[in-house]
Protein backbone atom coordinates (compact mmCIF):
# COMPACT_ATOMS: atom_id res chain seq x y z
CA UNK A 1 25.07 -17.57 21.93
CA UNK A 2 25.71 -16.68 25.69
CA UNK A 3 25.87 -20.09 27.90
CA UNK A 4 25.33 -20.00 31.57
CA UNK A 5 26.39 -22.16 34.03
CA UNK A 6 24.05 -21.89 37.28
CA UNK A 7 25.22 -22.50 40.74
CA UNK A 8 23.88 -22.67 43.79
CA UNK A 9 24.50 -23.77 47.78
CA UNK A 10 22.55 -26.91 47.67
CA UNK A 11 20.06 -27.71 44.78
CA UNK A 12 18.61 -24.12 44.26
CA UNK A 13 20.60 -24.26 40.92
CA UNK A 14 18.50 -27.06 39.53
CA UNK A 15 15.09 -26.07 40.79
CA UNK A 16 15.78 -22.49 39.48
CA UNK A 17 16.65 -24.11 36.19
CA UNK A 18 13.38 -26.28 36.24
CA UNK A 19 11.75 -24.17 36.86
CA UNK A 20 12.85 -21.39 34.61
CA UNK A 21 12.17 -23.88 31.41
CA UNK A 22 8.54 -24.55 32.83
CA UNK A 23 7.89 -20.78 31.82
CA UNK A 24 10.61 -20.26 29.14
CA UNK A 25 11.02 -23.66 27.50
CA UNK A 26 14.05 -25.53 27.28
CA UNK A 27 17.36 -23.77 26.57
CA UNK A 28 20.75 -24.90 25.18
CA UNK A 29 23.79 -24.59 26.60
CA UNK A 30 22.86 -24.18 30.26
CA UNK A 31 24.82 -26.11 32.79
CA UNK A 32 24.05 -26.88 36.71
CA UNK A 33 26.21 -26.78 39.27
CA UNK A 34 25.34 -27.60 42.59
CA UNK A 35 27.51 -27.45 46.30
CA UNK A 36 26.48 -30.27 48.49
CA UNK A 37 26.58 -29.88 52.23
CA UNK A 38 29.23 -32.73 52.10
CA UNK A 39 31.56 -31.87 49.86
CA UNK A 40 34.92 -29.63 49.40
CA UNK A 41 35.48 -26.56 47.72
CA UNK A 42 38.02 -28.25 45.44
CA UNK A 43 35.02 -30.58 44.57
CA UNK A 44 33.04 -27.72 43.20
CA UNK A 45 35.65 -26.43 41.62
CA UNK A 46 36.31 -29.29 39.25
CA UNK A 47 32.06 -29.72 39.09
CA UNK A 48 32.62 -26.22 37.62
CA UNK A 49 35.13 -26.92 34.98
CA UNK A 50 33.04 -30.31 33.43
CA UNK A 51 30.41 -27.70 33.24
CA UNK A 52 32.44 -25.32 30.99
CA UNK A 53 34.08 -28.04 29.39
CA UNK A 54 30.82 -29.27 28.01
CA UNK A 55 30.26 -25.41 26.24
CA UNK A 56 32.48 -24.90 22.73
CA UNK A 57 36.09 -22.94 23.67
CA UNK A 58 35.16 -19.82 21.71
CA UNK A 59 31.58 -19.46 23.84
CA UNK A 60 31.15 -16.36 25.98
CA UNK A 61 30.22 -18.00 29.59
CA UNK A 62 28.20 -16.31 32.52
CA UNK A 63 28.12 -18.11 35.71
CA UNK A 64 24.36 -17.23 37.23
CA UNK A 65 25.53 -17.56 41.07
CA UNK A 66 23.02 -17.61 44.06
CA UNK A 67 25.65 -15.57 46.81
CA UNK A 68 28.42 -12.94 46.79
CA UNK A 69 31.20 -14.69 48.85
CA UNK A 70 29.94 -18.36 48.85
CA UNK A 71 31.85 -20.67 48.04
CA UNK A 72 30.27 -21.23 44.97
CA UNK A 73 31.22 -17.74 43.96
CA UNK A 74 34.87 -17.91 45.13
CA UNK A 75 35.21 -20.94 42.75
CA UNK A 76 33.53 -19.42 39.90
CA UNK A 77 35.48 -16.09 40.57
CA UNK A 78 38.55 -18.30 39.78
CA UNK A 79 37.87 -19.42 36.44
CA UNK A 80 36.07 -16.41 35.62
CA UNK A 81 39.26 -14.16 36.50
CA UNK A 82 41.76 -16.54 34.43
CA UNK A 83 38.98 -16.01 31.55
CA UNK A 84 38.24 -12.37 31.77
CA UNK A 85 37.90 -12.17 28.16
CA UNK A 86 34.78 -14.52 27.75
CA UNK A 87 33.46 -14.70 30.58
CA UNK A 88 31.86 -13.32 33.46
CA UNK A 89 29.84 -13.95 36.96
CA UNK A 90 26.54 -12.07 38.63
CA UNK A 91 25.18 -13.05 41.62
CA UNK A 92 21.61 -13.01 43.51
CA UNK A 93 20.37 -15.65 41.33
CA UNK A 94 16.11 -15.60 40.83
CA UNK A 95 14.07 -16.74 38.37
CA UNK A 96 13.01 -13.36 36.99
CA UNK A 97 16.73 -12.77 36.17
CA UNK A 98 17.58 -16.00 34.86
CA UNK A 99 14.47 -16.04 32.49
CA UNK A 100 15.31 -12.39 31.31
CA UNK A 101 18.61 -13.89 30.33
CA UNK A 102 17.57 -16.19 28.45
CA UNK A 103 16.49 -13.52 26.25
CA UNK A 104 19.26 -11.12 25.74
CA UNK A 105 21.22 -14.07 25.16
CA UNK A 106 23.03 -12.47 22.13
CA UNK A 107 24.07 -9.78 23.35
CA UNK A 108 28.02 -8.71 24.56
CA UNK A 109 28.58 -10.29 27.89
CA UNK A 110 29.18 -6.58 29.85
CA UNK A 111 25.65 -5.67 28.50
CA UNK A 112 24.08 -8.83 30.04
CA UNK A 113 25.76 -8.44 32.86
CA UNK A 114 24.25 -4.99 33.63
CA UNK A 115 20.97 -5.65 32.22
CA UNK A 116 20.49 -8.53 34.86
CA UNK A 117 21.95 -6.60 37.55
CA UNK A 118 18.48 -4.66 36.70
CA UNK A 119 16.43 -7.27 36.16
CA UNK A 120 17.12 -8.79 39.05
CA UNK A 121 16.31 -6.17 41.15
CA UNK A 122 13.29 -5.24 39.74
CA UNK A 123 11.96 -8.88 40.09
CA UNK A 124 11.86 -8.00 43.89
CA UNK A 125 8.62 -6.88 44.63
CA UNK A 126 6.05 -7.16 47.20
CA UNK A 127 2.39 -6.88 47.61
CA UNK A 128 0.83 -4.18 49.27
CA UNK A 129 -2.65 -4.11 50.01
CA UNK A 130 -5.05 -1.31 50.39
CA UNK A 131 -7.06 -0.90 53.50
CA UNK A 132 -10.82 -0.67 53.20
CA UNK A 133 -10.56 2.80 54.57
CA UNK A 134 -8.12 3.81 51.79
CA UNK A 135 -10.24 1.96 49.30
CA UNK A 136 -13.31 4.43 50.01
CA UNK A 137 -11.32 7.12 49.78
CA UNK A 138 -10.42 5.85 45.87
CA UNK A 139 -14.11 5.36 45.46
């Protein structure tokens, strides 16, 4: 089973999380990690490695991050790159991706990877609304 460590600027990691097992249920082997306004870089980093130390060694890992070029995901991209092999990183974090990943949670780590680089995207949506005008035309 895929585990994920979620991080975030702030505590956007937890409420995603929260809120993600609201709608989903609770999941196993999902870890938080969150960068506080007053800490270092080198304090996230070790937050990072308690959070993969609590997974089993043999574990694929994906790190769910909220930002390209963060500091959250220059910490992550550390571990990640001295663990190519098992694990991996995707960022732009949202609750439609994170939920859709708890599903294809047994899958090979490259074909998570690109399914939630999909997912993701097509969680972005907005509403458009029809004018009365256009509605009578429908009619």
């Amino acid at each position: 089973m895929l585990a994920f460590v979620v991080v975030s600027h702030g505590e956007f990691a937890n409420g995603v999380v929260n809120s993600s097992y609201m709608i989903f249920g609770p999941q196993q082997k999902v870890q938080t990690v969150t960068f506080k306004l007053d800490e270092e870089p080198q304090d996230l980093a070790q937050k990072l490695d308690q959070a993969v130390a609590t997974f089993d060694d043999d574990d694929q890992v994906l790190f769910l991050v909220d930002l390209w070029g963060g500091s959250p995901f220059n910490a992550a991209s550390r571990i990640v790159a001295e663990h190519n092999d098992r694990m991996g990183l995707i960022t732009g974090l949202n609750l439609p991706m994170l939920i859709e990943a708890y599903t294809v949670r047994d899958k090979p780590i490259d074909e998570v990877i690109a399914h939630l680089e999909e997912t993701g995207k097509i969680g972005i949506k907005h509403l458009e609304l029809l004018q009365d005008s256009e509605e009578d035309e429908l009619l």
